[in-house]
C-alpha atoms as a PDB file:
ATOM      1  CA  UNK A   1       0.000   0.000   0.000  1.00  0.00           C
ATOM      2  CA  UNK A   2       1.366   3.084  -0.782  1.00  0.00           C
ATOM      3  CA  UNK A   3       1.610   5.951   1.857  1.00  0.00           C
ATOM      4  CA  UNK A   4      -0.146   9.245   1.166  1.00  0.00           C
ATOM      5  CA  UNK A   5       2.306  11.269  -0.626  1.00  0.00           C
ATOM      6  CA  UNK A   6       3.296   8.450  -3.124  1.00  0.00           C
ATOM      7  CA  UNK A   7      -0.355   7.959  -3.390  1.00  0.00           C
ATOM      8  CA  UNK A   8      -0.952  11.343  -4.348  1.00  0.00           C
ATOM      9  CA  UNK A   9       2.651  12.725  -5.977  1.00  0.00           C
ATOM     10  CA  UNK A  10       0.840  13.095  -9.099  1.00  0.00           C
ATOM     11  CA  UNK A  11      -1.416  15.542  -7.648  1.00  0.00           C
ATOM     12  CA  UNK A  12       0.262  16.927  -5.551  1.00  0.00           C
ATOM     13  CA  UNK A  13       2.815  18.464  -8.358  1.00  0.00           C
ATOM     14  CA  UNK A  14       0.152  19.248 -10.730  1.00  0.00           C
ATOM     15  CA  UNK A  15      -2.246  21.604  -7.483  1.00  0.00           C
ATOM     16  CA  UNK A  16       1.702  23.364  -6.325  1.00  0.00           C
ATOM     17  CA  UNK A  17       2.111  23.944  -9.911  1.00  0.00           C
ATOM     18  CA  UNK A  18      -1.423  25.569 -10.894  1.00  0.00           C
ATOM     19  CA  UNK A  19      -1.742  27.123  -7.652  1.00  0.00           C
ATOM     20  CA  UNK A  20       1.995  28.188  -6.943  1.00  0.00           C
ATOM     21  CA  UNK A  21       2.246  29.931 -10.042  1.00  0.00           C
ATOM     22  CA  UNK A  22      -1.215  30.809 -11.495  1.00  0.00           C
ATOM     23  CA  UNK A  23      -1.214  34.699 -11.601  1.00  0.00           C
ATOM     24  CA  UNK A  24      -4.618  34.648 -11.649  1.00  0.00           C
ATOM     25  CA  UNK A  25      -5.994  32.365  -9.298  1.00  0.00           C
ATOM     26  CA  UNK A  26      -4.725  32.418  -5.981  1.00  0.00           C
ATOM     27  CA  UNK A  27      -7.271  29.838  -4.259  1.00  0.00           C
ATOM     28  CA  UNK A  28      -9.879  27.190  -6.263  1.00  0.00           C
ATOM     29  CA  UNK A  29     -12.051  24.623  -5.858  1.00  0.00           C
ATOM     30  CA  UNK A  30     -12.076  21.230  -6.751  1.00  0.00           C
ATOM     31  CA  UNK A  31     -13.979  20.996  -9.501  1.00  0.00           C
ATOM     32  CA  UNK A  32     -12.595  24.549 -10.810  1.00  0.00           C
ATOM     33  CA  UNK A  33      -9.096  23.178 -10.659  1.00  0.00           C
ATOM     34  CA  UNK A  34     -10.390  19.488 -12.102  1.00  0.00           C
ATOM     35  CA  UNK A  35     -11.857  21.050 -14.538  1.00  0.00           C
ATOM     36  CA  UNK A  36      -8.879  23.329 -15.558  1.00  0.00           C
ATOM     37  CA  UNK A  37      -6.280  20.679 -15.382  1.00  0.00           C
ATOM     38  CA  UNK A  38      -8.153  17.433 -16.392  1.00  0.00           C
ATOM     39  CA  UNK A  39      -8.119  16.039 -13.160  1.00  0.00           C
ATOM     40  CA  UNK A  40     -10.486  13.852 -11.290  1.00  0.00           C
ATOM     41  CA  UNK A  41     -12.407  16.263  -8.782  1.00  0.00           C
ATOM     42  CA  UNK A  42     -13.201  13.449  -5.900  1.00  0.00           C
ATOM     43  CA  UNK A  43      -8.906  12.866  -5.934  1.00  0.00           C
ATOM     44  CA  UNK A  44      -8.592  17.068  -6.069  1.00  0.00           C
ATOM     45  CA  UNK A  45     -10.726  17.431  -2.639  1.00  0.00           C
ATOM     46  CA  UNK A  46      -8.949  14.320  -1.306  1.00  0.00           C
ATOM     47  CA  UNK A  47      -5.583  16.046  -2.227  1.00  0.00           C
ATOM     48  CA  UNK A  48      -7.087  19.499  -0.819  1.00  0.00           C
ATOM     49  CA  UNK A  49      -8.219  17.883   2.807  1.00  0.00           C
ATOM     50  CA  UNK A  50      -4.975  15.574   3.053  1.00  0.00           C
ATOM     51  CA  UNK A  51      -2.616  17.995   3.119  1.00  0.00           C
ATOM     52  CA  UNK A  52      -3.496  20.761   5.259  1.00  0.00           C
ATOM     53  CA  UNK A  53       0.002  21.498   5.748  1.00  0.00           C
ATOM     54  CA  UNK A  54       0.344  22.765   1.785  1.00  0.00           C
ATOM     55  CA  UNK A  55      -3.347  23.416   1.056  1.00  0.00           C
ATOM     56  CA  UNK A  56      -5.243  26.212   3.183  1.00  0.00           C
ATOM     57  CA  UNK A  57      -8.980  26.001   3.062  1.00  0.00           C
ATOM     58  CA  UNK A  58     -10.773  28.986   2.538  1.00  0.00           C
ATOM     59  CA  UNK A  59     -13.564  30.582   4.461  1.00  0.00           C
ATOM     60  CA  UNK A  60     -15.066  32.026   0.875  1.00  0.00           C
ATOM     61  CA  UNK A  61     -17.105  29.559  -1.241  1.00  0.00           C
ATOM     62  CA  UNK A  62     -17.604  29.613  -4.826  1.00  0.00           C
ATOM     63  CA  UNK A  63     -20.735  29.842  -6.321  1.00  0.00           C
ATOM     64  CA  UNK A  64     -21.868  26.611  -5.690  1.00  0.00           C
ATOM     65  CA  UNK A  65     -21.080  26.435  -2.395  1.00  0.00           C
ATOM     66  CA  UNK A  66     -17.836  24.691  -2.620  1.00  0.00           C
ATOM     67  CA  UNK A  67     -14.884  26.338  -0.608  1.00  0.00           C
ATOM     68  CA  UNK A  68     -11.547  27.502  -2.289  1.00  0.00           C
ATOM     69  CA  UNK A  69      -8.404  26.386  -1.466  1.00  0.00           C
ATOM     70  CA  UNK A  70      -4.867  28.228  -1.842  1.00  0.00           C
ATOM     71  CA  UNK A  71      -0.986  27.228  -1.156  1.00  0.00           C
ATOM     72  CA  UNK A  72      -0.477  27.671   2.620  1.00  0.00           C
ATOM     73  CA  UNK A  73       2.900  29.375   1.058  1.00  0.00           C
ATOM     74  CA  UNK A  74       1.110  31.738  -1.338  1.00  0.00           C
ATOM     75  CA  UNK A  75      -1.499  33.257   1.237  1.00  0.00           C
ATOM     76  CA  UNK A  76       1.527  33.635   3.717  1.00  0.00           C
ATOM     77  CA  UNK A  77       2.396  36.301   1.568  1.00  0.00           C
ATOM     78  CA  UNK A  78      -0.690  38.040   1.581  1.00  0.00           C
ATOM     79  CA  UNK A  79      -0.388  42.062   2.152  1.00  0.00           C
ATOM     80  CA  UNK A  80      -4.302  42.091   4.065  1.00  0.00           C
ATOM     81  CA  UNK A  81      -4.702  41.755   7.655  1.00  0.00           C
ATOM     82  CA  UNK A  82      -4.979  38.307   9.165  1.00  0.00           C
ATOM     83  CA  UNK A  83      -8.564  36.844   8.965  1.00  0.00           C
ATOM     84  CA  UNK A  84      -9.863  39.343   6.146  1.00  0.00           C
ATOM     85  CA  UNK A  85     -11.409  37.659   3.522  1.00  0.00           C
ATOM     86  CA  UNK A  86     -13.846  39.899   2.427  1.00  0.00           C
ATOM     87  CA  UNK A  87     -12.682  38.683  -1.034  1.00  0.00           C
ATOM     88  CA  UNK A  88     -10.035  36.519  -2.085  1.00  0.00           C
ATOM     89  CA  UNK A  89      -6.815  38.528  -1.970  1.00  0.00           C
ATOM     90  CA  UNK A  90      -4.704  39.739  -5.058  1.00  0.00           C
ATOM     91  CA  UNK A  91      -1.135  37.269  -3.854  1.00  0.00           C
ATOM     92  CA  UNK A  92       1.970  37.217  -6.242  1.00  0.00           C
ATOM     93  CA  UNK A  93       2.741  34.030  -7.283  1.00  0.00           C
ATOM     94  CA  UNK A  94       5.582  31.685  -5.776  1.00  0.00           C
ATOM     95  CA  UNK A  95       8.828  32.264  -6.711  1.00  0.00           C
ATOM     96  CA  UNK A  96      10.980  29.412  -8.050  1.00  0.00           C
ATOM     97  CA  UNK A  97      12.799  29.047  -5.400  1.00  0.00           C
ATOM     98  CA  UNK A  98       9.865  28.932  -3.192  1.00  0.00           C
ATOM     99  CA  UNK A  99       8.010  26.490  -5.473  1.00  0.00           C
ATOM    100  CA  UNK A 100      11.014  24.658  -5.570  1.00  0.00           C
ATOM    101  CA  UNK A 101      11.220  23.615  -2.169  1.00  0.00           C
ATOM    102  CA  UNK A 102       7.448  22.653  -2.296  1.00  0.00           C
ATOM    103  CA  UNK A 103       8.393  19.918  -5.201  1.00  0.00           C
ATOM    104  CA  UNK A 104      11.588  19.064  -2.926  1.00  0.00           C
ATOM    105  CA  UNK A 105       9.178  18.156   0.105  1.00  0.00           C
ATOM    106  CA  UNK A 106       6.610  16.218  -1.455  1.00  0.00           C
ATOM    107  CA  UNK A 107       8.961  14.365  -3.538  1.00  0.00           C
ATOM    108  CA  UNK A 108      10.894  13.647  -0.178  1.00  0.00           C
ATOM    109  CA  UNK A 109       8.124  12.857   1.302  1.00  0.00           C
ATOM    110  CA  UNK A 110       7.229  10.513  -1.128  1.00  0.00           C
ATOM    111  CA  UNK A 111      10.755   8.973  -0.858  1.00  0.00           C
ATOM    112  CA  UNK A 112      10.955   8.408   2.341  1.00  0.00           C
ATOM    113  CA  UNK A 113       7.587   6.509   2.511  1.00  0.00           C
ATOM    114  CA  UNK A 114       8.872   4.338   0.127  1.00  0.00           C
ATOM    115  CA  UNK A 115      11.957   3.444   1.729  1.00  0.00           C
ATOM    116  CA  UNK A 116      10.064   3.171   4.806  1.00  0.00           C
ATOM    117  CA  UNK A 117       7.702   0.680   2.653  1.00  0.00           C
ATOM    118  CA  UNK A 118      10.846  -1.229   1.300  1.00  0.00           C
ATOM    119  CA  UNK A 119      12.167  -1.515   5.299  1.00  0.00           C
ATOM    120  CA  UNK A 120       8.559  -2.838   6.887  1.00  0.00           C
ATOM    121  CA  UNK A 121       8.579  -5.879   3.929  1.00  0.00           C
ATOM    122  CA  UNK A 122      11.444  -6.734   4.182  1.00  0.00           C
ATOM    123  CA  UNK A 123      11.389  -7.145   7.627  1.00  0.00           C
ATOM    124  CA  UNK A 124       8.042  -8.727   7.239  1.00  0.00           C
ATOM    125  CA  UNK A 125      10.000 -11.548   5.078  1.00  0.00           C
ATOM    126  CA  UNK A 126      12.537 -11.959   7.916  1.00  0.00           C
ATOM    127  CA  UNK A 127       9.921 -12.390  10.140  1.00  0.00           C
ATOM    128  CA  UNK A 128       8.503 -15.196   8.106  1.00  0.00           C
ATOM    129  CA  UNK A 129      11.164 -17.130   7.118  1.00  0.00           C
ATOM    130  CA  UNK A 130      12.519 -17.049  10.935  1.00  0.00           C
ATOM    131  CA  UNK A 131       8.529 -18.606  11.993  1.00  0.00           C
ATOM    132  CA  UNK A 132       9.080 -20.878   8.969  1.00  0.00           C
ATOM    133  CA  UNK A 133      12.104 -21.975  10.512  1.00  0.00           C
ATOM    134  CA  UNK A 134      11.074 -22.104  14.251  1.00  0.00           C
ATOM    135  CA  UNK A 135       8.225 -24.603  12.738  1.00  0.00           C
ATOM    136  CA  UNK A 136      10.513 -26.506  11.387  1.00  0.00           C
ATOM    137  CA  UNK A 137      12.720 -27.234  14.525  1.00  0.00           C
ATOM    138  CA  UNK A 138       9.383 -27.857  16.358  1.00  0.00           C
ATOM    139  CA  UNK A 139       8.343 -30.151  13.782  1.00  0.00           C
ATOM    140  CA  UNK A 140      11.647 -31.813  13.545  1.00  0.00           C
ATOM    141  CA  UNK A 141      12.386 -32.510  17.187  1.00  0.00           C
ATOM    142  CA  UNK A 142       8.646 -33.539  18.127  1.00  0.00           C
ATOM    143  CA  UNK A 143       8.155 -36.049  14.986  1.00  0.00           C
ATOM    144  CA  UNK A 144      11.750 -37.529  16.001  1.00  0.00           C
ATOM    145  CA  UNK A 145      10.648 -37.983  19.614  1.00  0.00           C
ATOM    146  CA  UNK A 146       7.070 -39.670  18.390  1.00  0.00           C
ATOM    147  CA  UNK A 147       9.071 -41.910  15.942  1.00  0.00           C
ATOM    148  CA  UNK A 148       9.296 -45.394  16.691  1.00  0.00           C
ATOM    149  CA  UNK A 149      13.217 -46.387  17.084  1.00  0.00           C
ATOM    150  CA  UNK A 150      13.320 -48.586  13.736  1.00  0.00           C
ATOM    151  CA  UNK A 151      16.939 -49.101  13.934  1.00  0.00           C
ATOM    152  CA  UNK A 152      16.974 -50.857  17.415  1.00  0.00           C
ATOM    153  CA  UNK A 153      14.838 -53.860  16.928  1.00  0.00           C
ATOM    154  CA  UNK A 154      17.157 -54.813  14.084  1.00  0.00           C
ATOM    155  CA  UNK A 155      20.447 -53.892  15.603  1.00  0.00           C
ATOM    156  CA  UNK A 156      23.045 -56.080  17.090  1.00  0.00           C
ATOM    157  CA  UNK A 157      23.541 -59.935  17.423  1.00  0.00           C
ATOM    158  CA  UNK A 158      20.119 -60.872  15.128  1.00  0.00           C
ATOM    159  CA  UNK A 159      20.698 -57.769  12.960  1.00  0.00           C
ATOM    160  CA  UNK A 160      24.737 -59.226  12.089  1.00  0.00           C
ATOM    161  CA  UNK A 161      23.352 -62.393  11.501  1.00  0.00           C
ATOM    162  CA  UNK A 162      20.669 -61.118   9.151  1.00  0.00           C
ATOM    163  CA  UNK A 163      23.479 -59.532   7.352  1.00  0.00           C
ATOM    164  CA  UNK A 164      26.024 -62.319   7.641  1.00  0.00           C
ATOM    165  CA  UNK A 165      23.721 -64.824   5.512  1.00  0.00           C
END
């Protein structure tokens, strides 16, 4: 299973792109931005509501209700008081640096849960092969002390004789 920024790298790149550096939209919706970029809108608000960390939710709401996001980094910048949002405010787009280390951290991110993927299996296969093998001792030493001793009935005088002939 893949974690939730490998999940959603795909997504994530394409909303810090359009929103990051979009000079006219600071904030959209999920079916604005679907609809601008081809996207599925269901994985857009599941992208939006994951990652509140990158993706501020709006108190505005477009026309049909839906709210707007924005880049958490793009309102930072915003030259209105805190908590105004009479209207969406007019934000200057990221610069490259700044969008820059928004790629760097998802695709980190992303990284790292896969590593951290790679780690858990294989540890899950060490774990199985060393139950495998604990069975398999068990096994071994309780079928050998259940085992009728074959060898002895047919060992010494009788069993030289037998073999003498």
């Amino acid at each position: 299973m893949a974690g939730k920024y490998t999940k959603n790298l795909d997504y994530l790149v394409a909303g810090i792109g359009y929103l990051g550096a979009n000079p006219y939209w600071v904030g959209r919706s999920a079916s604005e931005m679907a609809d601008e970029l081809s996207l599925e809108k269901p994985r857009v608000q599941e992208m939006f509501e994951t990652f509140p960390s990158i993706f501020r939710r709006s108190k505005q709401s477009s026309n049909s209700g839906e709210r707007y996001y924005s880049l958490q980094a793009r309102y930072a910048q915003r030259k209105t008081k805190a908590g105004d949002e009479s209207e969406m405010p007019d934000i200057a787009p990221l610069s490259l640096e700044q969008m820059s280390l928004l790629y760097e951290f998802v695709t980190q991110a992303a990284r790292d849960e896969s590593a951290a993927l790679r780690h858990w299996a294989a540890n899950g296969v060490s774990v199985f092969a060393a139950i495998i093998a604990a069975s398999a001792a068990i096994y071994a030493t309780t079928a050998k002390a259940r085992a009728p001793d074959c060898g002895a009935a047919q060992s010494g005088p009788a069993m030289t004789a037998t073999l003498s002939r």
